[in-house]
C-alpha atoms as a PDB file:
ATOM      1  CA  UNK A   1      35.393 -47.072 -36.303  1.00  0.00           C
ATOM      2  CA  UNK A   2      36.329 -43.525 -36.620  1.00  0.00           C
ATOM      3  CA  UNK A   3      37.199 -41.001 -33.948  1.00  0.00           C
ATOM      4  CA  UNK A   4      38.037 -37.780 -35.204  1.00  0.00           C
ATOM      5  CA  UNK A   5      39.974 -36.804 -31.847  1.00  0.00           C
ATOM      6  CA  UNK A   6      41.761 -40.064 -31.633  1.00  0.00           C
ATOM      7  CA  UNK A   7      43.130 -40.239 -35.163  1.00  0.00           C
ATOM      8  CA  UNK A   8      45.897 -37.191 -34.739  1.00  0.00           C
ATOM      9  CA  UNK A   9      49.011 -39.217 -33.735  1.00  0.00           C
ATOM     10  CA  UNK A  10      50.000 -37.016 -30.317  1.00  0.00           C
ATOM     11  CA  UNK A  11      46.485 -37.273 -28.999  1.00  0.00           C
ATOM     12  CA  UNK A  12      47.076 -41.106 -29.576  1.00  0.00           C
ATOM     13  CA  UNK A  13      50.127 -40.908 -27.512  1.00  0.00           C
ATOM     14  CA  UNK A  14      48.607 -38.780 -24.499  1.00  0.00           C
ATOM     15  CA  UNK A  15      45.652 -41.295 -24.140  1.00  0.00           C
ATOM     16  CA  UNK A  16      47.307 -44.398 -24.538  1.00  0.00           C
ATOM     17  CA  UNK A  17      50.122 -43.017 -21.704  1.00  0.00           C
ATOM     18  CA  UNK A  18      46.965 -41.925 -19.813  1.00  0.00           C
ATOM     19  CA  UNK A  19      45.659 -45.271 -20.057  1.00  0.00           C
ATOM     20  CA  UNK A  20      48.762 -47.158 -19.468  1.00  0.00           C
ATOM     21  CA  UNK A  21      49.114 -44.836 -16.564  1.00  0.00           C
ATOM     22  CA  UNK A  22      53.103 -44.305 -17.852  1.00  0.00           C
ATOM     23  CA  UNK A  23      54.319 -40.941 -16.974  1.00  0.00           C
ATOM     24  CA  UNK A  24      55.336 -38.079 -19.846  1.00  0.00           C
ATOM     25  CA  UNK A  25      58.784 -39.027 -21.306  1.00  0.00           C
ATOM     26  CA  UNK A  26      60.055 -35.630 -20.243  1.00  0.00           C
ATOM     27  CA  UNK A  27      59.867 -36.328 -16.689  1.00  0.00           C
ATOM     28  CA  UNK A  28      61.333 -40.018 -17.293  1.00  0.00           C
ATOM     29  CA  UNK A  29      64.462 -37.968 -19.146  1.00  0.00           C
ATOM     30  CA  UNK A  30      64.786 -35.537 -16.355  1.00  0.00           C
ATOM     31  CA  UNK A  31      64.950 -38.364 -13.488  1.00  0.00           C
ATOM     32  CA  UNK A  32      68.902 -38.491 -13.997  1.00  0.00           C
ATOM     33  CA  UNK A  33      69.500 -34.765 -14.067  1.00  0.00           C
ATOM     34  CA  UNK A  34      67.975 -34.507 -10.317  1.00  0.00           C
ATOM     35  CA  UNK A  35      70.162 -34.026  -7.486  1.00  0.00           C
ATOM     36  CA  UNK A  36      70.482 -37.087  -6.003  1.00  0.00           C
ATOM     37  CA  UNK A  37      69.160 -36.021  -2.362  1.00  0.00           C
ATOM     38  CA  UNK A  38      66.204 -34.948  -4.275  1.00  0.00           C
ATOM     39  CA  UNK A  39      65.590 -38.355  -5.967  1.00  0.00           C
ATOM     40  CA  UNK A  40      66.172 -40.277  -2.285  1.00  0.00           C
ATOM     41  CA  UNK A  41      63.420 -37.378  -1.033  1.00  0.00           C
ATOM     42  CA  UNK A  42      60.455 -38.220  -3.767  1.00  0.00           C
ATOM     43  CA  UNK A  43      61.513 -42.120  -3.481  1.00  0.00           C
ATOM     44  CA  UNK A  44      61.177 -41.504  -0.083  1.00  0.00           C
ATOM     45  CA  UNK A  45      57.515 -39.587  -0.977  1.00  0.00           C
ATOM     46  CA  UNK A  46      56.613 -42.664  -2.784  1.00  0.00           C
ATOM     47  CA  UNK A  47      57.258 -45.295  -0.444  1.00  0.00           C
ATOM     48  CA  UNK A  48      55.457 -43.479   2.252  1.00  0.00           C
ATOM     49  CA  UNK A  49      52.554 -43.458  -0.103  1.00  0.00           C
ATOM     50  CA  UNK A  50      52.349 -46.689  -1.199  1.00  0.00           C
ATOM     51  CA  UNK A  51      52.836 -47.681   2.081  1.00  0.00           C
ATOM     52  CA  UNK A  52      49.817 -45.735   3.234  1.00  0.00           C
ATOM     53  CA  UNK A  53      47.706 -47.324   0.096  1.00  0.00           C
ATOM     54  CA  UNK A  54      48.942 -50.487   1.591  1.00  0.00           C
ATOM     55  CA  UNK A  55      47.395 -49.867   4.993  1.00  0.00           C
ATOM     56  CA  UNK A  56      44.568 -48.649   4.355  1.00  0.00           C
ATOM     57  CA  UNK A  57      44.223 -51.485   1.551  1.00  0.00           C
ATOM     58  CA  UNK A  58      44.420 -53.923   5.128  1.00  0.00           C
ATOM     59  CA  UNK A  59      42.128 -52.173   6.828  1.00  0.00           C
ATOM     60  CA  UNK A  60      39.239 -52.473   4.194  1.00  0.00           C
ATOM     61  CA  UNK A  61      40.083 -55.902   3.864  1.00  0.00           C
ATOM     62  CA  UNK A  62      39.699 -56.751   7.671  1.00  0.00           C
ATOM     63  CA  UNK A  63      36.397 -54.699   7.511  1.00  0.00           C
ATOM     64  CA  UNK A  64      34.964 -56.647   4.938  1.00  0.00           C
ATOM     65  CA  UNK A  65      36.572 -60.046   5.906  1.00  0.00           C
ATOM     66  CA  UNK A  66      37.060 -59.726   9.423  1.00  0.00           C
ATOM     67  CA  UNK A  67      34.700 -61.259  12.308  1.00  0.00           C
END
């Protein structure tokens, strides 16, 4: 099958990373040139999201499940 979009090689790359959900490369290269308090501070972003996710993930669950 042919799609005319698809068939340039960096629009292949930007939706298979968008369907892999893997961030650009750039921002993977920059990672180490960050100031270290700033990497602990979006780690720190992160967690607190995921932990939220996680949480609310519970919550639903006990909804659905729950008595």
């Amino acid at each position: 099958m042919y799609i005319p979009w698809f068939s340039r090689p960096e629009n292949e790359k930007k939706i298979l990373r968008a369907v892999n959900l893997s961030p650009d490369e750039s921002i993977v290269e920059k990672l180490p040139d960050i100031h270290p308090m700033r990497q602990v501070f979006w780690a720190s972003v992160i967690q607190v999201c995921v932990f939220g996710f996680m949480i609310l993930s519970f919550w639903m669950i006990n909804l659905v499940v729950g008595h």
